[in-house]
PDB file of N, CA and C in Angstrom:
ATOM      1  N   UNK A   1      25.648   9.283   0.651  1.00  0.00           N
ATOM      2  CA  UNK A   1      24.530  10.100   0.247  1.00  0.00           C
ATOM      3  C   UNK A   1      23.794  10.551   1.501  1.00  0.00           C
ATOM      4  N   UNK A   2      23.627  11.665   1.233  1.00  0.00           N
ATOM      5  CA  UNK A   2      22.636  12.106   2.713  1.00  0.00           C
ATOM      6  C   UNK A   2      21.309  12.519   2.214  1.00  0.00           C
ATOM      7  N   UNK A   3      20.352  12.504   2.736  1.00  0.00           N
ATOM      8  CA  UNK A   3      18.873  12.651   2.743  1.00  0.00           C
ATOM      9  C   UNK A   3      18.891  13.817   4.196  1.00  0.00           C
ATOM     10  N   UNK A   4      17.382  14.605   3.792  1.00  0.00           N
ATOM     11  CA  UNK A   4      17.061  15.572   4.816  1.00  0.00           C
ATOM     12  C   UNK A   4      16.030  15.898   4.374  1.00  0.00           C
ATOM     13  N   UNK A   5      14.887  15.421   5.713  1.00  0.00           N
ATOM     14  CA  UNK A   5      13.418  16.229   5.499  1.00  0.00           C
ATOM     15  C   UNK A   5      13.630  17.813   5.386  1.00  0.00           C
ATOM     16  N   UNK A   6      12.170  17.587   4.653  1.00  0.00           N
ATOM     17  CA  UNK A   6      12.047  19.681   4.583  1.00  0.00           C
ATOM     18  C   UNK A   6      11.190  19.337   5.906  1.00  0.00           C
ATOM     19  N   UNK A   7      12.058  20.942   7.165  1.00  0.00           N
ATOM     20  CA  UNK A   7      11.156  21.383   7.767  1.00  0.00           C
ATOM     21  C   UNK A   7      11.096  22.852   8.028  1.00  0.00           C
ATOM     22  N   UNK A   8      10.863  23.256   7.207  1.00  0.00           N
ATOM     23  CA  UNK A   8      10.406  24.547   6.713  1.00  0.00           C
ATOM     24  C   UNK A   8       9.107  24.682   7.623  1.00  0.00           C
ATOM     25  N   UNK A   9       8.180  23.929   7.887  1.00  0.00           N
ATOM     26  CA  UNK A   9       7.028  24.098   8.613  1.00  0.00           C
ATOM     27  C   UNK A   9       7.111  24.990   9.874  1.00  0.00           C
ATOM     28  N   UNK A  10       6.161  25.139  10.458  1.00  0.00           N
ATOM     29  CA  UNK A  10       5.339  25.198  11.635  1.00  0.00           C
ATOM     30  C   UNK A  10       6.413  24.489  12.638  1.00  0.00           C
ATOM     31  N   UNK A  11       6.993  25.030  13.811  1.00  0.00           N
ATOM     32  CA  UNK A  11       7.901  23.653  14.043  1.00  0.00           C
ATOM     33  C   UNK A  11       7.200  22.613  15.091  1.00  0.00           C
ATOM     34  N   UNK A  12       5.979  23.357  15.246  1.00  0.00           N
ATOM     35  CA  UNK A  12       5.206  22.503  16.496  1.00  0.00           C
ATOM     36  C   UNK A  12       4.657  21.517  15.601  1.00  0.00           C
ATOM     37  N   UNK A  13       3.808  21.667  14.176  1.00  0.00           N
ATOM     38  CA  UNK A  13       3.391  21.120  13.152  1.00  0.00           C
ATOM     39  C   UNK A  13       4.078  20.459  12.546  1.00  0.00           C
ATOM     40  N   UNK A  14       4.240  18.749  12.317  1.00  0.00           N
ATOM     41  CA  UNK A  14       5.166  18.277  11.692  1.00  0.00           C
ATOM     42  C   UNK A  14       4.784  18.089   9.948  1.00  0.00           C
ATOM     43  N   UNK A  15       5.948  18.408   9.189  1.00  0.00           N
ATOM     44  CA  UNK A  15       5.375  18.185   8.027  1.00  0.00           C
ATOM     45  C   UNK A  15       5.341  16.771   7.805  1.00  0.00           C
ATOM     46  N   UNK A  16       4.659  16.660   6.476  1.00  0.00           N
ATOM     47  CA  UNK A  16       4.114  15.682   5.945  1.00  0.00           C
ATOM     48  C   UNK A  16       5.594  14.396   5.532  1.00  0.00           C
ATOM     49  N   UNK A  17       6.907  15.110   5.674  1.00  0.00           N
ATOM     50  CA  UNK A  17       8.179  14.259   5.026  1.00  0.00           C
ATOM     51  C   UNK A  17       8.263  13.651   6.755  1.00  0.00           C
ATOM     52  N   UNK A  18       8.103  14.434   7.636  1.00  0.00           N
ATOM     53  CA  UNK A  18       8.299  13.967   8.949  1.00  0.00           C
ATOM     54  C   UNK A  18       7.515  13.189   9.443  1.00  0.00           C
ATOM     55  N   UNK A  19       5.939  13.457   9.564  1.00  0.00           N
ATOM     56  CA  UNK A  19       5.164  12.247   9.950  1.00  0.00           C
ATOM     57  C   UNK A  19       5.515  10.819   9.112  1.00  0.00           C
ATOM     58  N   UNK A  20       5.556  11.038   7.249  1.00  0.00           N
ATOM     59  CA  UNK A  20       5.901   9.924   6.853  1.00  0.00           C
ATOM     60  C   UNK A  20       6.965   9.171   7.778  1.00  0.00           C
ATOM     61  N   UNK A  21       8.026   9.844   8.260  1.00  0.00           N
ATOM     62  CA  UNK A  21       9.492   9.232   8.239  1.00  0.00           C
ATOM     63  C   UNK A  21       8.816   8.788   9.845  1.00  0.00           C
ATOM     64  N   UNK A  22       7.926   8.906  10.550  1.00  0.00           N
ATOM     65  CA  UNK A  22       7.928   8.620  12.257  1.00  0.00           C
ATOM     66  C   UNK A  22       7.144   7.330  11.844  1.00  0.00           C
ATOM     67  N   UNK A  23       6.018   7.139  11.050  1.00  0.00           N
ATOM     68  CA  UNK A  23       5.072   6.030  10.409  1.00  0.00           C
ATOM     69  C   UNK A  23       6.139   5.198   9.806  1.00  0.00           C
ATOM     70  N   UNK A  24       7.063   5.293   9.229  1.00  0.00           N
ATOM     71  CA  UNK A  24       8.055   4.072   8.508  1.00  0.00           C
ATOM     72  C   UNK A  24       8.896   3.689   9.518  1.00  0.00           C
ATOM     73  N   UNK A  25       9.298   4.509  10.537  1.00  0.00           N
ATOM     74  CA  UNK A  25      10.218   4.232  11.832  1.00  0.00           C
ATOM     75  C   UNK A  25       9.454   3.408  12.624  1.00  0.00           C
ATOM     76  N   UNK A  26       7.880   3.352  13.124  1.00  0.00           N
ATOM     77  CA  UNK A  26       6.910   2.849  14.048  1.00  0.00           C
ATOM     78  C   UNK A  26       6.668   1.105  13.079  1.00  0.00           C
ATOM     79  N   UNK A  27       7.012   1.394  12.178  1.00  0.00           N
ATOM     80  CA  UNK A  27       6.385   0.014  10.989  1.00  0.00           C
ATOM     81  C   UNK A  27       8.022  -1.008  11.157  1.00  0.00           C
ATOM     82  N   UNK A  28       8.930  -0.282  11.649  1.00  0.00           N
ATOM     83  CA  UNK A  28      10.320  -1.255  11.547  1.00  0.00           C
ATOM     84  C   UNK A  28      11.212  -1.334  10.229  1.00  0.00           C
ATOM     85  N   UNK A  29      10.886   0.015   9.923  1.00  0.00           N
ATOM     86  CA  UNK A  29      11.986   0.196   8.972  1.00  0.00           C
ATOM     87  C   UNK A  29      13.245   0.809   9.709  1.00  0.00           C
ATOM     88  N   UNK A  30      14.465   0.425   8.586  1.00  0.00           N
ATOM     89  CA  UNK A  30      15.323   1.129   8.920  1.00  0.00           C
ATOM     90  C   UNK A  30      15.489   2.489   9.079  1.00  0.00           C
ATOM     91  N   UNK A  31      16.590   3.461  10.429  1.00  0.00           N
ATOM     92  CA  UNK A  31      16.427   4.805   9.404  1.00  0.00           C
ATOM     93  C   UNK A  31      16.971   5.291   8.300  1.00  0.00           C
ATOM     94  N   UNK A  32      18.031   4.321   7.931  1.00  0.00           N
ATOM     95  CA  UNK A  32      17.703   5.681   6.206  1.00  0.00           C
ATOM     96  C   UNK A  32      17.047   5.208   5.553  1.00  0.00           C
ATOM     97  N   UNK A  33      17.210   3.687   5.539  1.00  0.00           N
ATOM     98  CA  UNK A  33      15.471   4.209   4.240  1.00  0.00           C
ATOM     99  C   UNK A  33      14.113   4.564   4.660  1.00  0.00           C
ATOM    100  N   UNK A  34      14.155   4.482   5.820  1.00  0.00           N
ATOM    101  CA  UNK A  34      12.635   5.293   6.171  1.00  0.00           C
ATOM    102  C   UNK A  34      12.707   6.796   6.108  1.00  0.00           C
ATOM    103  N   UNK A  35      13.620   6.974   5.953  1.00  0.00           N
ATOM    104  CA  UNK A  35      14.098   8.245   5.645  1.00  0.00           C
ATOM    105  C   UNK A  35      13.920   8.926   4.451  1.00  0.00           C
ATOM    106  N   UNK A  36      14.760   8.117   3.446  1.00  0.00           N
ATOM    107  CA  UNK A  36      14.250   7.712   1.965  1.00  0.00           C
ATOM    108  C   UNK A  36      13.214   7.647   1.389  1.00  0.00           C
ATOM    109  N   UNK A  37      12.191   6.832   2.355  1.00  0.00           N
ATOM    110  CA  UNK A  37      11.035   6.572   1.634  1.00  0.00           C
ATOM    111  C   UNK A  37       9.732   7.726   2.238  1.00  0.00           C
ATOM    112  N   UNK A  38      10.368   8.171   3.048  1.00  0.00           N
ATOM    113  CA  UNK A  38       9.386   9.155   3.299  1.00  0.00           C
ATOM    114  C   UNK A  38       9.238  10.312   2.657  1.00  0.00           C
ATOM    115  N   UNK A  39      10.281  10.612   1.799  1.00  0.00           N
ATOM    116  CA  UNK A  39      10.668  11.565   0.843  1.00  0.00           C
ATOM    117  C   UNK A  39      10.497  11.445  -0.662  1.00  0.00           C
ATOM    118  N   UNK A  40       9.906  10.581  -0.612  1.00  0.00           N
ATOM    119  CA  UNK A  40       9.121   9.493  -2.096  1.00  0.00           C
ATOM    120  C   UNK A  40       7.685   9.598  -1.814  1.00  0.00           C
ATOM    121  N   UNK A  41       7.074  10.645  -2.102  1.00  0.00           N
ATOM    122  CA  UNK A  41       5.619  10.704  -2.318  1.00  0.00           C
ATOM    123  C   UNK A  41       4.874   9.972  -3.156  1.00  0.00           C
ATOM    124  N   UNK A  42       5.975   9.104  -4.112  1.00  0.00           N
ATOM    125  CA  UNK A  42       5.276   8.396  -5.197  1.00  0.00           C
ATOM    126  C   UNK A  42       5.267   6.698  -4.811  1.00  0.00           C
ATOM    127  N   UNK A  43       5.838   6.556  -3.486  1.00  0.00           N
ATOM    128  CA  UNK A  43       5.920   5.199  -2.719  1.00  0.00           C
ATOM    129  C   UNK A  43       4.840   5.439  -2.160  1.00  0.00           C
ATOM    130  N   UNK A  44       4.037   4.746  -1.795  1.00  0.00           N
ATOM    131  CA  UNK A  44       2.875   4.279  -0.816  1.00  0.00           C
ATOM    132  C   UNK A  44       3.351   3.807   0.142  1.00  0.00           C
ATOM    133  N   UNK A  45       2.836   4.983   1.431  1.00  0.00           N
ATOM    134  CA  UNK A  45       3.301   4.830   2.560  1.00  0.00           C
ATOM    135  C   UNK A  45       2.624   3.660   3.612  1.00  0.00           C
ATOM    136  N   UNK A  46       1.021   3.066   2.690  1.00  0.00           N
ATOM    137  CA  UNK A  46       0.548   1.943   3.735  1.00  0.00           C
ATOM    138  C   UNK A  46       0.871   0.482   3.240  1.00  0.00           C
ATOM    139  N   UNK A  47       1.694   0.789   2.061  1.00  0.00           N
ATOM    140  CA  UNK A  47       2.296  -0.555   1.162  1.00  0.00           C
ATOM    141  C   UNK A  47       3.622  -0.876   2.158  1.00  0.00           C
ATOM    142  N   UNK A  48       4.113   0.228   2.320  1.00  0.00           N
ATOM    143  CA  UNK A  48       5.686   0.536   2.207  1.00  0.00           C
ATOM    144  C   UNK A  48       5.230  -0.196   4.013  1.00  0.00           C
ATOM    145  N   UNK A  49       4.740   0.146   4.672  1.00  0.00           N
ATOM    146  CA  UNK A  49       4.399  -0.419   6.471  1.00  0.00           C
ATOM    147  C   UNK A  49       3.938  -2.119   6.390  1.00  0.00           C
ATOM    148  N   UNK A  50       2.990  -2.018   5.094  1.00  0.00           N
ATOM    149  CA  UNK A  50       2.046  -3.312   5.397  1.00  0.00           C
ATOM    150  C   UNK A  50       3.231  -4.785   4.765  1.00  0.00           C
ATOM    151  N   UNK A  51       3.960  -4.302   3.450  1.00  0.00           N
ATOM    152  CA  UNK A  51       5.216  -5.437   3.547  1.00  0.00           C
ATOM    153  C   UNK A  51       5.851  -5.922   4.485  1.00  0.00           C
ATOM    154  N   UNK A  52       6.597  -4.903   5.835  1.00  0.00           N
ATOM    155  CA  UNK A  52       6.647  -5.236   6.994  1.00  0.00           C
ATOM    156  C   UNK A  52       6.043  -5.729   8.198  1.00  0.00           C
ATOM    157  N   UNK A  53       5.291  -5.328   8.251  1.00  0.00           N
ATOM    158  CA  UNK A  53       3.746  -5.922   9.072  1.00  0.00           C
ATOM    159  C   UNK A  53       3.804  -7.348   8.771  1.00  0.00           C
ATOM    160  N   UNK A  54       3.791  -7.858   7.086  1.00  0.00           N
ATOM    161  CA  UNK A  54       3.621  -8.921   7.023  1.00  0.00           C
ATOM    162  C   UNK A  54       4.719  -9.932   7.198  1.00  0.00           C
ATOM    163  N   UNK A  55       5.743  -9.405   7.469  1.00  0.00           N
ATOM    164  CA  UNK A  55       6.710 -10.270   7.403  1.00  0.00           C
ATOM    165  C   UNK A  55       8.064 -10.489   6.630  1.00  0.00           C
ATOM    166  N   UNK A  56       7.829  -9.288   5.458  1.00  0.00           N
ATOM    167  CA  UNK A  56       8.802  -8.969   4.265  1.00  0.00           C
ATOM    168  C   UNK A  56       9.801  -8.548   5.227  1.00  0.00           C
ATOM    169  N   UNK A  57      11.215  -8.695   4.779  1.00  0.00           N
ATOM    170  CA  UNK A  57      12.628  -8.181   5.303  1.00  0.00           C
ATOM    171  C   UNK A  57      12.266  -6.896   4.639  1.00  0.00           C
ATOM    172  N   UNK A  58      13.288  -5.642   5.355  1.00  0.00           N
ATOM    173  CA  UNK A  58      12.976  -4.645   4.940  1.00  0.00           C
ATOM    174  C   UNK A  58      13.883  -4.335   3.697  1.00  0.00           C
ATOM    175  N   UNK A  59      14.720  -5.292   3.143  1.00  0.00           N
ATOM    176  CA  UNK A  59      15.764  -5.854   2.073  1.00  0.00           C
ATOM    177  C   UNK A  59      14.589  -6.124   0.844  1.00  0.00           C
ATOM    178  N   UNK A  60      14.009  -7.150   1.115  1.00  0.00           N
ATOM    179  CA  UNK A  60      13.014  -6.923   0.009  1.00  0.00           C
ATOM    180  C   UNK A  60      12.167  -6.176  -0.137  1.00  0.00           C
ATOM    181  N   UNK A  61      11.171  -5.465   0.429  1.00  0.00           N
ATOM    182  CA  UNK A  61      10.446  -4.454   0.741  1.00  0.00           C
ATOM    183  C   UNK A  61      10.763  -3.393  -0.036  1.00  0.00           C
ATOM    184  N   UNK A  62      12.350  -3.003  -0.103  1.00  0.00           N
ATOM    185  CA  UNK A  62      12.757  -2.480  -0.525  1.00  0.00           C
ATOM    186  C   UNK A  62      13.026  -2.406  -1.934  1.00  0.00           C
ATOM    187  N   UNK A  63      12.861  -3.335  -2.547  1.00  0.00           N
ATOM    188  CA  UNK A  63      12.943  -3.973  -4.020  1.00  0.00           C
ATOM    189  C   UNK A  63      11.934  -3.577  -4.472  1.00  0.00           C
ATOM    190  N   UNK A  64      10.957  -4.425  -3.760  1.00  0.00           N
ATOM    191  CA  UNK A  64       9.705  -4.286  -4.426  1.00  0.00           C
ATOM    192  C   UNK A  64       8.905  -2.897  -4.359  1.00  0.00           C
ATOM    193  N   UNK A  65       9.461  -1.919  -3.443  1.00  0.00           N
ATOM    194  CA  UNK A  65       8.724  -0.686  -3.786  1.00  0.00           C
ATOM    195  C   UNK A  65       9.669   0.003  -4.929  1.00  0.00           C
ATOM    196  N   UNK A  66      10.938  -0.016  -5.097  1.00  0.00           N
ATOM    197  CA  UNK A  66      11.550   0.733  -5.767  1.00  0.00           C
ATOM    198  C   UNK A  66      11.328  -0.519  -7.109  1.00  0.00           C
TER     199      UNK A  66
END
């Protein structure tokens, strides 16, 4: 399966699928599912960082947001 931000934007301006995906990359997610999850507007992107932060594998993390 492949995933791909929209960047239709501004290209100096990053969109909103791209900042998500640089914030899930900086938090220690993997990249495809930070990839994934940045493309899920209906995931919470300070849930989806702060499971990791705390210590969650990004295996469960992953559970528990989906």
């Amino acid at each position: 399966m492949s995933t791909q931000l929209h960047t239709d934007a501004d290209p100096v301006e990053p969109t909103v699928d791209e900042w998500r995906f640089r914030q899930l990359l900086a938090a220690g997610w993997p990249e495809q599912e930070a990839l994934l999850l940045a493309a899920r507007h209906d995931v919470d992107l300070h849930q989806a960082c702060k499971l990791l932060d705390r210590g969650c594998d990004a295996e469960l993390a992953w559970q528990i947001l989906y």
